[in-house]
N, C-alpha and C. Protein backbone atom coordinates (compact mmCIF):
# COMPACT_ATOMS: atom_id res chain seq x y z
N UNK A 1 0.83 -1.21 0.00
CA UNK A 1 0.00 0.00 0.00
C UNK A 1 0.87 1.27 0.00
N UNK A 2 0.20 2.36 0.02
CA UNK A 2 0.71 3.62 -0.49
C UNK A 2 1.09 4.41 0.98
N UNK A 3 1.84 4.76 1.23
CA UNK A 3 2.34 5.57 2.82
C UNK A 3 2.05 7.28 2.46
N UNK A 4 1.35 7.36 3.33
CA UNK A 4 1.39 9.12 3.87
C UNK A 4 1.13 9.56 4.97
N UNK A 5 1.86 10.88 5.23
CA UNK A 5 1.78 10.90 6.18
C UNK A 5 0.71 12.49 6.08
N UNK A 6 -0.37 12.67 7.23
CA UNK A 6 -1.16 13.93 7.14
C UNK A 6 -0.52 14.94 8.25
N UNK A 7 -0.21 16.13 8.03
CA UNK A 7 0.15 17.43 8.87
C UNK A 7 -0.57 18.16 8.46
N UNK A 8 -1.15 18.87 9.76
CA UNK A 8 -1.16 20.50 9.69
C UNK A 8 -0.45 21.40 10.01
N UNK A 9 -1.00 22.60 8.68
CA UNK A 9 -0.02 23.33 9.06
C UNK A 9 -1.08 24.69 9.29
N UNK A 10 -0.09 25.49 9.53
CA UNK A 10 -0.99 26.98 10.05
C UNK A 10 -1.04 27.68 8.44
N UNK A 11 -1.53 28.46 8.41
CA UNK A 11 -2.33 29.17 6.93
C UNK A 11 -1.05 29.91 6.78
N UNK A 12 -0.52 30.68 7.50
CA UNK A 12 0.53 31.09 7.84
C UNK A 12 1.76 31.11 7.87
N UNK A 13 2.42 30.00 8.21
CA UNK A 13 3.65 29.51 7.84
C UNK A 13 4.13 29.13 6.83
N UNK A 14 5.43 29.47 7.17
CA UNK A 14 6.46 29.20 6.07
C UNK A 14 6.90 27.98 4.63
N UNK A 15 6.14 26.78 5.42
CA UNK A 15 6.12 25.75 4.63
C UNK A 15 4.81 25.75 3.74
N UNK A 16 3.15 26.24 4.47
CA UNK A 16 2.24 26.47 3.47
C UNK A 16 2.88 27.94 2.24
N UNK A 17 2.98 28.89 2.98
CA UNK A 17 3.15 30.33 2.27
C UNK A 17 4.47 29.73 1.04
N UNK A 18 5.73 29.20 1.12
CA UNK A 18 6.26 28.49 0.36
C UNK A 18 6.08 27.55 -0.60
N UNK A 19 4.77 26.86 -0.36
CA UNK A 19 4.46 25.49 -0.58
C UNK A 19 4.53 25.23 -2.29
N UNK A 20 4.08 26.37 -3.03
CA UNK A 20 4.00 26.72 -4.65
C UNK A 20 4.82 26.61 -5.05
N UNK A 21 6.19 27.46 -4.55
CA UNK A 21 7.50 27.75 -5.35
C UNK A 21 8.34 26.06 -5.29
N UNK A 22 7.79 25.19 -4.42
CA UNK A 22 8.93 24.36 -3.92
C UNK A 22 7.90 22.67 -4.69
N UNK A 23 6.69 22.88 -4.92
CA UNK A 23 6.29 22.04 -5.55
C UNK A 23 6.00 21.70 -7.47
N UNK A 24 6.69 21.12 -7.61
CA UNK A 24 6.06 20.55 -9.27
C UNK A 24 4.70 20.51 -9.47
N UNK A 25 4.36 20.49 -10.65
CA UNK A 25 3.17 20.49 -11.17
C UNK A 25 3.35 19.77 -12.82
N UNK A 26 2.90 18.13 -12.44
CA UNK A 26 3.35 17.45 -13.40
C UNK A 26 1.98 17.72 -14.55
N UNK A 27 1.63 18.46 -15.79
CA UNK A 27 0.75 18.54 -16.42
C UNK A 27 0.25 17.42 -17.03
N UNK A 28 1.20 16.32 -17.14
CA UNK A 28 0.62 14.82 -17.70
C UNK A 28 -0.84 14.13 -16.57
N UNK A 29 -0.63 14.94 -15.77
CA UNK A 29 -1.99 14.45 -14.82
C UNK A 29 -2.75 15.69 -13.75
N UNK A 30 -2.01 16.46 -13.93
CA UNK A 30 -2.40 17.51 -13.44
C UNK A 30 -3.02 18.96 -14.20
N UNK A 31 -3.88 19.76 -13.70
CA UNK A 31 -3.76 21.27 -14.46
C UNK A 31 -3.46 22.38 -13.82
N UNK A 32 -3.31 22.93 -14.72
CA UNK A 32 -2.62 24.93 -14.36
C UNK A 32 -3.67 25.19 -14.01
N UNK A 33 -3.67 26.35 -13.16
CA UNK A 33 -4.88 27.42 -12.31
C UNK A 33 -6.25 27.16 -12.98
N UNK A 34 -7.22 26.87 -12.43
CA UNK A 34 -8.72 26.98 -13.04
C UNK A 34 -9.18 28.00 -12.35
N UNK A 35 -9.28 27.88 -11.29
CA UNK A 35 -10.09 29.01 -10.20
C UNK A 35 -10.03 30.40 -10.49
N UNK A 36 -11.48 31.04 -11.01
CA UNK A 36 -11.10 32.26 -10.73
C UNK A 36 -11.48 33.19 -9.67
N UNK A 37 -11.78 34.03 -9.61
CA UNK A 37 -11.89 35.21 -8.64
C UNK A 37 -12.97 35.18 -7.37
N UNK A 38 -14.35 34.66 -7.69
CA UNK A 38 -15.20 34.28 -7.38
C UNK A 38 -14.88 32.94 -6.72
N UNK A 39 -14.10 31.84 -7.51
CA UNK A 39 -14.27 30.23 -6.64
C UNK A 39 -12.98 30.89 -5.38
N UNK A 40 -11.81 31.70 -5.95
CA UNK A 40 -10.95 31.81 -4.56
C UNK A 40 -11.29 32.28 -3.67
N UNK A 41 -12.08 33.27 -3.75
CA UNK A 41 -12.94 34.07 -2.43
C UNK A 41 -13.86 33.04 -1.67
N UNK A 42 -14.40 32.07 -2.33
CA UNK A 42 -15.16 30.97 -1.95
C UNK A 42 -14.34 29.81 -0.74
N UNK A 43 -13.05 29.56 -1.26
CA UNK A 43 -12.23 28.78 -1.16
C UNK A 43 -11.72 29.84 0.65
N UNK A 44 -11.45 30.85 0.24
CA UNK A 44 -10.47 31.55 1.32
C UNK A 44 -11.05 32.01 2.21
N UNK A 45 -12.36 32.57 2.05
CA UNK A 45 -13.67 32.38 3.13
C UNK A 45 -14.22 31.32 4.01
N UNK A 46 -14.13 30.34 2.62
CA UNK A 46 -14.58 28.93 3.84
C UNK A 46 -13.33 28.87 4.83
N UNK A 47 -12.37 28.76 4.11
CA UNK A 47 -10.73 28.65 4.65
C UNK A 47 -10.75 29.18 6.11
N UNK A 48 -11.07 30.19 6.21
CA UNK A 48 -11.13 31.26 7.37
C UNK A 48 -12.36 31.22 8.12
N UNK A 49 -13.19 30.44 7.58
CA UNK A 49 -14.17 30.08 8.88
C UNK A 49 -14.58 28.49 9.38
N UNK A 50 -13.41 28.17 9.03
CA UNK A 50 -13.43 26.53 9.37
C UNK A 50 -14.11 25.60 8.48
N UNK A 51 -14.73 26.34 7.20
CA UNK A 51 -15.31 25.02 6.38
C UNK A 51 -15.09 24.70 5.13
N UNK A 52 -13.53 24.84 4.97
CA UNK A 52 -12.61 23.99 3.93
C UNK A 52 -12.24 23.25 4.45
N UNK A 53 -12.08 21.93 4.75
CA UNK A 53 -11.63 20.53 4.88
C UNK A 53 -10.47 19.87 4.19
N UNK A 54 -10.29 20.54 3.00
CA UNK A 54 -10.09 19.36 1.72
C UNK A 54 -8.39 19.53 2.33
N UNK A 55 -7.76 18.64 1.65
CA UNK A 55 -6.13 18.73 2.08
C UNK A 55 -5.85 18.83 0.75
N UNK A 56 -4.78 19.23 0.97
CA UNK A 56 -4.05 19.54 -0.25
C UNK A 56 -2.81 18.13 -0.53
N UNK A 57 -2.51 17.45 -1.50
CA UNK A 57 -2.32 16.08 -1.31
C UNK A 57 -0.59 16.10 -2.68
N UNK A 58 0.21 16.06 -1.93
CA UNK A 58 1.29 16.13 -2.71
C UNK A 58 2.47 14.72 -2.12
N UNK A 59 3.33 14.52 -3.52
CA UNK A 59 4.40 13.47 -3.28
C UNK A 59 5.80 13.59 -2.96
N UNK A 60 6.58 13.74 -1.84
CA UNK A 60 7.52 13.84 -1.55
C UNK A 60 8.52 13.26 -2.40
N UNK A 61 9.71 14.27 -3.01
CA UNK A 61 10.36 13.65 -4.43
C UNK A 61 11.57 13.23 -3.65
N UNK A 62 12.03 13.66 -2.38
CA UNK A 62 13.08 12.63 -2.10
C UNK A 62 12.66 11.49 -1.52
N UNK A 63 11.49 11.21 -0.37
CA UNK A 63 10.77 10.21 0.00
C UNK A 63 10.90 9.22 -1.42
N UNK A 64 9.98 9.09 -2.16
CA UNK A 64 9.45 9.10 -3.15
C UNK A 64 11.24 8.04 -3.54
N UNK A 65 12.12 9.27 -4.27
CA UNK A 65 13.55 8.83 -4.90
C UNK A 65 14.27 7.62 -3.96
N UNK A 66 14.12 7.74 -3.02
CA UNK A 66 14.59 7.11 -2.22
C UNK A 66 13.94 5.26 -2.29
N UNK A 67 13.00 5.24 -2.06
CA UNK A 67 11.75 4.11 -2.39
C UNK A 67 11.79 3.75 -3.74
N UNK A 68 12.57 4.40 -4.88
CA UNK A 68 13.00 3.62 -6.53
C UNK A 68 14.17 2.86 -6.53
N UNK A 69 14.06 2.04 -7.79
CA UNK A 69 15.39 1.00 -8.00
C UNK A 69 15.81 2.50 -8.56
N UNK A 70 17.26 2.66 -8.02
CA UNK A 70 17.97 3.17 -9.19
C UNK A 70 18.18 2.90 -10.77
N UNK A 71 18.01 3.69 -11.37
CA UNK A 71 18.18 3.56 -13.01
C UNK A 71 16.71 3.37 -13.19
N UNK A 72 15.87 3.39 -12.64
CA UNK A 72 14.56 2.75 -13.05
C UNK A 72 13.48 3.83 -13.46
N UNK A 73 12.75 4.05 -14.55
CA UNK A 73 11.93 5.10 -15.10
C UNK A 73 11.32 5.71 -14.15
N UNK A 74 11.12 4.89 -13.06
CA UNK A 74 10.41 5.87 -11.91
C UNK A 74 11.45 6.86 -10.57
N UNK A 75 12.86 6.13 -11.03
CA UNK A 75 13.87 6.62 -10.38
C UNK A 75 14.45 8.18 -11.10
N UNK A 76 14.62 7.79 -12.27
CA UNK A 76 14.78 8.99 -13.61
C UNK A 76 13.61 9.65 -13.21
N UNK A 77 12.35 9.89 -12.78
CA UNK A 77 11.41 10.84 -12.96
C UNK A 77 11.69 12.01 -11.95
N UNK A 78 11.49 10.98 -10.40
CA UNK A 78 11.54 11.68 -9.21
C UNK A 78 13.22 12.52 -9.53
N UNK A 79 14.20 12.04 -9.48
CA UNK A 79 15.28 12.84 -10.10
C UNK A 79 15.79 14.03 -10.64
N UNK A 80 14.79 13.62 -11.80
CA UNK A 80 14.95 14.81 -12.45
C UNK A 80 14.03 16.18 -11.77
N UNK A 81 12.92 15.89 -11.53
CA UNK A 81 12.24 16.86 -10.79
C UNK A 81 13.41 17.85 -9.41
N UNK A 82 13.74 16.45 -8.75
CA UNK A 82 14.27 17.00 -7.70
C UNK A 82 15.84 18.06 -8.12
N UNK A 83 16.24 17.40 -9.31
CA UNK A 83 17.52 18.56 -10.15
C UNK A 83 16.99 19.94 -10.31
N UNK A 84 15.64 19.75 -10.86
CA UNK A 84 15.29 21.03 -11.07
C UNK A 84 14.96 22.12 -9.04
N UNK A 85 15.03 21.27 -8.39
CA UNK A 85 14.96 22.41 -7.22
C UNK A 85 13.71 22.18 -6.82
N UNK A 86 12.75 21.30 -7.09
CA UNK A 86 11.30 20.63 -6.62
C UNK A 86 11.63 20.04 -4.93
N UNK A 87 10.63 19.97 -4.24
CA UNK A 87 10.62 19.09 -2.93
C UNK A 87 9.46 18.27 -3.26
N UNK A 88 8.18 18.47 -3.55
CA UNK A 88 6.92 17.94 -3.81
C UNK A 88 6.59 18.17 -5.52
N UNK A 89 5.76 17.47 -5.40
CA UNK A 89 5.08 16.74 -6.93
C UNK A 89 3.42 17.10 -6.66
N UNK A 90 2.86 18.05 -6.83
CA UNK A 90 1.92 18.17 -6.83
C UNK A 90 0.67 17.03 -7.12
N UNK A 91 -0.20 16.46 -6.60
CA UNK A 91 -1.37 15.68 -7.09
C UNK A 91 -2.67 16.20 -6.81
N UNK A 92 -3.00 16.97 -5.50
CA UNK A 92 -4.21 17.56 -5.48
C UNK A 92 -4.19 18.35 -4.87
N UNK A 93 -4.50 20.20 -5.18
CA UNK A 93 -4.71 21.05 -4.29
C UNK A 93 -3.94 22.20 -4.86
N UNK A 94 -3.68 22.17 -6.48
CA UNK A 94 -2.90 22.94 -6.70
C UNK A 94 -3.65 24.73 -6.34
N UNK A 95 -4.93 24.38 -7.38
CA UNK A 95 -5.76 25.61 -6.93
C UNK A 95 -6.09 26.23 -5.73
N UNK A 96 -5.78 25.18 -4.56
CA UNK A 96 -6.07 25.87 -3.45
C UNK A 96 -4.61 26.36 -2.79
N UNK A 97 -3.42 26.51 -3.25
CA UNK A 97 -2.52 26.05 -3.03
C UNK A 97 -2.28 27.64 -3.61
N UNK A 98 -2.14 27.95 -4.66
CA UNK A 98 -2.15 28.93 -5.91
C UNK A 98 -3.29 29.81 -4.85
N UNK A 99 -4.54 30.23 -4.57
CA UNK A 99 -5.07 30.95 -4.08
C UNK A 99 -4.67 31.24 -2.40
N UNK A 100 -4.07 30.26 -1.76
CA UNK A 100 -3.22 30.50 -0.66
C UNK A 100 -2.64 31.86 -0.81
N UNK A 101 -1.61 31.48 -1.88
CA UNK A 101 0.07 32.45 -1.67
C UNK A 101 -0.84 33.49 -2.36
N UNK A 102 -2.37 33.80 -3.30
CA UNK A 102 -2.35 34.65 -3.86
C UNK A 102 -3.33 35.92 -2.54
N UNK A 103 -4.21 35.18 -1.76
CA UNK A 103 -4.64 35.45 -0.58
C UNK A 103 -3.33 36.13 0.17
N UNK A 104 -2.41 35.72 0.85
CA UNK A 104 -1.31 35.87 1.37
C UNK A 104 -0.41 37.44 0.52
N UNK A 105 -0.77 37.42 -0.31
CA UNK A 105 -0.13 38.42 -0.88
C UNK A 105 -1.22 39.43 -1.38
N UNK A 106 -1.96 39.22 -0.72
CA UNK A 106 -3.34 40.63 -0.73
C UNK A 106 -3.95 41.08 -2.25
N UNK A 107 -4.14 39.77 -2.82
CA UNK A 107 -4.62 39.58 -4.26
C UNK A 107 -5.98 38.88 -4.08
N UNK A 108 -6.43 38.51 -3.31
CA UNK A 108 -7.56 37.25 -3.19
C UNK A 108 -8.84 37.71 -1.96
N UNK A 109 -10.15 38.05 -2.39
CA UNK A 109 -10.79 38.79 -1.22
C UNK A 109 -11.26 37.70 -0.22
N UNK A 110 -11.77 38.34 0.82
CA UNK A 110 -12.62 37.12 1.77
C UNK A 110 -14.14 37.90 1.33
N UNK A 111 -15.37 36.67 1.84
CA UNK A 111 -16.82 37.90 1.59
C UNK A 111 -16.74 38.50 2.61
N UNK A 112 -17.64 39.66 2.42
CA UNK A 112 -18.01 40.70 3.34
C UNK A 112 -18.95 39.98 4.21
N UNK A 113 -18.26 40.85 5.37
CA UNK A 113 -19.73 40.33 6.54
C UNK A 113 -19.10 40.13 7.61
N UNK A 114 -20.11 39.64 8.98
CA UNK A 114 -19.17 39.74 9.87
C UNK A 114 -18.80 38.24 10.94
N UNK A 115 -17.74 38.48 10.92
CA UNK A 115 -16.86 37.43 11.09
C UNK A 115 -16.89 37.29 13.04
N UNK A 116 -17.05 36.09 13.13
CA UNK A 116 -17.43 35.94 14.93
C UNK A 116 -16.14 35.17 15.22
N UNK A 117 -14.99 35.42 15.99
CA UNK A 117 -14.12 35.05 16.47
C UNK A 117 -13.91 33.76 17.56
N UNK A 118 -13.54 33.31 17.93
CA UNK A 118 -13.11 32.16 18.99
C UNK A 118 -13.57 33.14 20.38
N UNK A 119 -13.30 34.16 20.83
CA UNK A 119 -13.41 34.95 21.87
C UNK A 119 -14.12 35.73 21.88
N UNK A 120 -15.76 35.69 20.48
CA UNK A 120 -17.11 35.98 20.85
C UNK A 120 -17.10 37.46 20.43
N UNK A 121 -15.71 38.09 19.94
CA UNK A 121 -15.30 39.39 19.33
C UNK A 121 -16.13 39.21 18.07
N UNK A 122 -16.40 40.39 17.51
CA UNK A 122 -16.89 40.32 15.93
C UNK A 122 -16.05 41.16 15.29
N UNK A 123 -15.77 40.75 13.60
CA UNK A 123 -14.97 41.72 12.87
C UNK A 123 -15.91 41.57 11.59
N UNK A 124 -15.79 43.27 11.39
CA UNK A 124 -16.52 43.42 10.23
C UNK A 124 -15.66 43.51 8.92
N UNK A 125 -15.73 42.62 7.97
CA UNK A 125 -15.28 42.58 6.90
C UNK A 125 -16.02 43.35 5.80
N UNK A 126 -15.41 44.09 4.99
CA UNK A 126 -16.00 45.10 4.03
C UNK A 126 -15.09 45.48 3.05
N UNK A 127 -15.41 46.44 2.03
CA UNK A 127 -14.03 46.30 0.77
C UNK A 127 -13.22 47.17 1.29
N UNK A 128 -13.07 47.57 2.53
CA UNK A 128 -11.94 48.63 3.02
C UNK A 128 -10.92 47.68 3.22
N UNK A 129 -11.37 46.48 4.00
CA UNK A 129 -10.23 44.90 4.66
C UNK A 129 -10.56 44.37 4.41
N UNK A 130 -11.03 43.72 3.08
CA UNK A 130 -11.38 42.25 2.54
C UNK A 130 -10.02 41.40 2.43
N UNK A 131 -9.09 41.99 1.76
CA UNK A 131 -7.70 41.34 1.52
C UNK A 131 -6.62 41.03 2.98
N UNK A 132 -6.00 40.08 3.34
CA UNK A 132 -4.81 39.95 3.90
C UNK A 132 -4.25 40.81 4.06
N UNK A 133 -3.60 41.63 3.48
CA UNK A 133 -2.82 42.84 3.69
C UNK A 133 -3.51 43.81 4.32
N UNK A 134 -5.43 43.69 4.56
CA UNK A 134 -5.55 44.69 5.04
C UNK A 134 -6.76 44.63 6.18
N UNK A 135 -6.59 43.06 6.27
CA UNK A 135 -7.36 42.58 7.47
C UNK A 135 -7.13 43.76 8.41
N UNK A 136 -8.04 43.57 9.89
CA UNK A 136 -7.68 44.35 10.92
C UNK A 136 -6.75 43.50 11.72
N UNK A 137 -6.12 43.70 12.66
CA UNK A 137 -5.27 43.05 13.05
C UNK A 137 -5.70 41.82 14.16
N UNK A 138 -7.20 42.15 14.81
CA UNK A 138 -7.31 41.04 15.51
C UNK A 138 -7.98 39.99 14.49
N UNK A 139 -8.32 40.32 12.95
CA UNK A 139 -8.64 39.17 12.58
C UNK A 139 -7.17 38.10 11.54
N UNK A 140 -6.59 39.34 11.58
CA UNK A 140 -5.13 38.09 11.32
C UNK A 140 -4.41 37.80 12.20
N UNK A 141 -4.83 37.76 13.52
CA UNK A 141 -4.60 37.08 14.90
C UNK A 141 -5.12 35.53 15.14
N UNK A 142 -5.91 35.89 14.45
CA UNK A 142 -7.06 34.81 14.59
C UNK A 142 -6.60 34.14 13.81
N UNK A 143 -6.34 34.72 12.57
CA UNK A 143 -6.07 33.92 11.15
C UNK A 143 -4.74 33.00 11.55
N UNK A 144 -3.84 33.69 11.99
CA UNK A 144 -2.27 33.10 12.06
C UNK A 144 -2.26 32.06 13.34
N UNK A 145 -3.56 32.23 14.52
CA UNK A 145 -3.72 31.05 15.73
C UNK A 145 -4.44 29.69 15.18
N UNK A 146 -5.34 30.37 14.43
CA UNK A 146 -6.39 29.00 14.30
C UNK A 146 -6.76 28.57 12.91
N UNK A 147 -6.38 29.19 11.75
CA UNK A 147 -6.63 28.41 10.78
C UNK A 147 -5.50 27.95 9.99
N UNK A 148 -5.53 26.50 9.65
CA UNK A 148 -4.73 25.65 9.41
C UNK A 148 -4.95 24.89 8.09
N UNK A 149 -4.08 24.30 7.45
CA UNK A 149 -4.54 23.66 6.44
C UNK A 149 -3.77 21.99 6.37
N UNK A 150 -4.43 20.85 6.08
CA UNK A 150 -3.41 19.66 6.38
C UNK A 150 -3.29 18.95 4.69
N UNK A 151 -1.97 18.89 4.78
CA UNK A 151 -1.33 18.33 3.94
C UNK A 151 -0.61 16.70 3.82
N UNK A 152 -1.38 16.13 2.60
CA UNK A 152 -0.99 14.65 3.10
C UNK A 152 0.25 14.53 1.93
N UNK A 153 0.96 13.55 2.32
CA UNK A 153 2.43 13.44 1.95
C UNK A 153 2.85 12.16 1.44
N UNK A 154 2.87 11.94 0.26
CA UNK A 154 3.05 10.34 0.06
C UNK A 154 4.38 10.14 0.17
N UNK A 155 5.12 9.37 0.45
CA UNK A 155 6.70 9.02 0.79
C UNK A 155 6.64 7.93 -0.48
N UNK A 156 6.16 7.02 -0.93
CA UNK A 156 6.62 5.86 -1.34
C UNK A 156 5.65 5.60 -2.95
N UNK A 157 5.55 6.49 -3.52
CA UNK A 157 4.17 6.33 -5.21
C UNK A 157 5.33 6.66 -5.93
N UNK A 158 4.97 5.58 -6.70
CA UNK A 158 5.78 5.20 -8.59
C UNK A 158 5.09 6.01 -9.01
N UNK A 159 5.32 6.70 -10.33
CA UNK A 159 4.97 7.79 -11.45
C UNK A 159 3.67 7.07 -11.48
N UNK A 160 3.31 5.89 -11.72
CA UNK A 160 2.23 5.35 -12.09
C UNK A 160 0.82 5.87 -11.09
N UNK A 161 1.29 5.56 -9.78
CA UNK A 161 0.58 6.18 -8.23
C UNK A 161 0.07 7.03 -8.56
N UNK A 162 1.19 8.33 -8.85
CA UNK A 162 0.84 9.85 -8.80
C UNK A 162 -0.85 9.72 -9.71
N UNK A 163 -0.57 9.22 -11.12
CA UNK A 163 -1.78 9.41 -12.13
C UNK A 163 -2.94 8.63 -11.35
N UNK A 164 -2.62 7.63 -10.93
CA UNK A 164 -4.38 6.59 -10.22
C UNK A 164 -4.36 7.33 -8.87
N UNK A 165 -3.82 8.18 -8.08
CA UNK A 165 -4.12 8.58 -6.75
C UNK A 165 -4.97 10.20 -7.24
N UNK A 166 -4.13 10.74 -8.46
CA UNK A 166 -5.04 11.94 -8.84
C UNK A 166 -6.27 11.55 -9.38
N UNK A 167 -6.17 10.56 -10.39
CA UNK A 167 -7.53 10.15 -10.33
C UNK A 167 -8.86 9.60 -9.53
N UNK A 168 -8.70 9.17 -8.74
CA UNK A 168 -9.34 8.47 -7.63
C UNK A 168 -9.54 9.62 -6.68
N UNK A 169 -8.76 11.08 -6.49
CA UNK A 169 -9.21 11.87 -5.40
C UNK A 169 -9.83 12.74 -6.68
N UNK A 170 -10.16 12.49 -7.97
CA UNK A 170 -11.04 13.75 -8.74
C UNK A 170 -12.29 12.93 -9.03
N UNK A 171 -12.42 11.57 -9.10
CA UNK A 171 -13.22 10.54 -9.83
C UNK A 171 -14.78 11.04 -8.88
């Protein structure tokens, strides 16, 4: 069977806010950005009020290299990825992944309205602080304590994996 391991991480940190630049995106089974403007606000709203769930589901390319025969087409794949400066192999979550860092960089709105905190505080969201960059500060308090996103990690999928595990989490 197939090994992974699930973490969360904070919305926040360094390894999500990174997570784009450091992962592949193999197009033989995968696609470039679909989401537009409307599904990310959807996505980064739920995100921020606890009702995105979904994980974002990528393959560790040294895990991964490590677990091939050397010389072997699935050894050459993970490889080469990892030459190019890759850590992960993207399989599911690119879009949410892509609206992360674009959220994070005060490109991506949340809806308007008002937002009820852990500590019964309310923050009113409106197009003055819809964006990250211009949240108020107790709601990117909130943002950077309690919302998280978990990422599952396959250590051990042949090239073959990657295509039947993306399929089976889109099917």
């Amino acid at each position: 069977p197939m090994v992974y391991v699930n973490i969360d991480y904070k919305l926040t940190s360094a390894f999500i806010r990174d997570l784009r630049s450091r992962t592949a995106l193999d197009l033989a089974f995968q696609s470039e950005q679909r989401w537009d403007k409307p599904q990310q606000t959807k996505f980064i709203t739920s995100l921020t009020t606890g009702m995105a769930p979904s994980k974002i589901v990528v393959a560790n390319i040294k895990e991964c290299l490590d677990n091939c025969e050397p010389g072997s087409l699935d050894y050459d794949y993970y490889n080469n990825w990892l030459r190019q400066g890759y850590e992960r192999i993207s399989i599911d979550g690119n879009n949410r992944t892509i609206t992360i860092q674009e959220y994070m960089d005060g490109k991506v709105t949340i809806a308007h309205g008002d937002y009820i905190l852990p500590n019964g505080r309310v923050v009113q969201i409106d197009a003055t602080n819809d964006t990250w960059t211009k949240h108020p500060s107790e709601f990117r308090d909130y943002v950077d304590d309690c919302v998280s996103v978990t990422v599952s990690e396959y250590i051990n999928a042949t090239r073959a994996d990657l295509t039947l595990l993306f399929l089976n989490i889109n099917d």
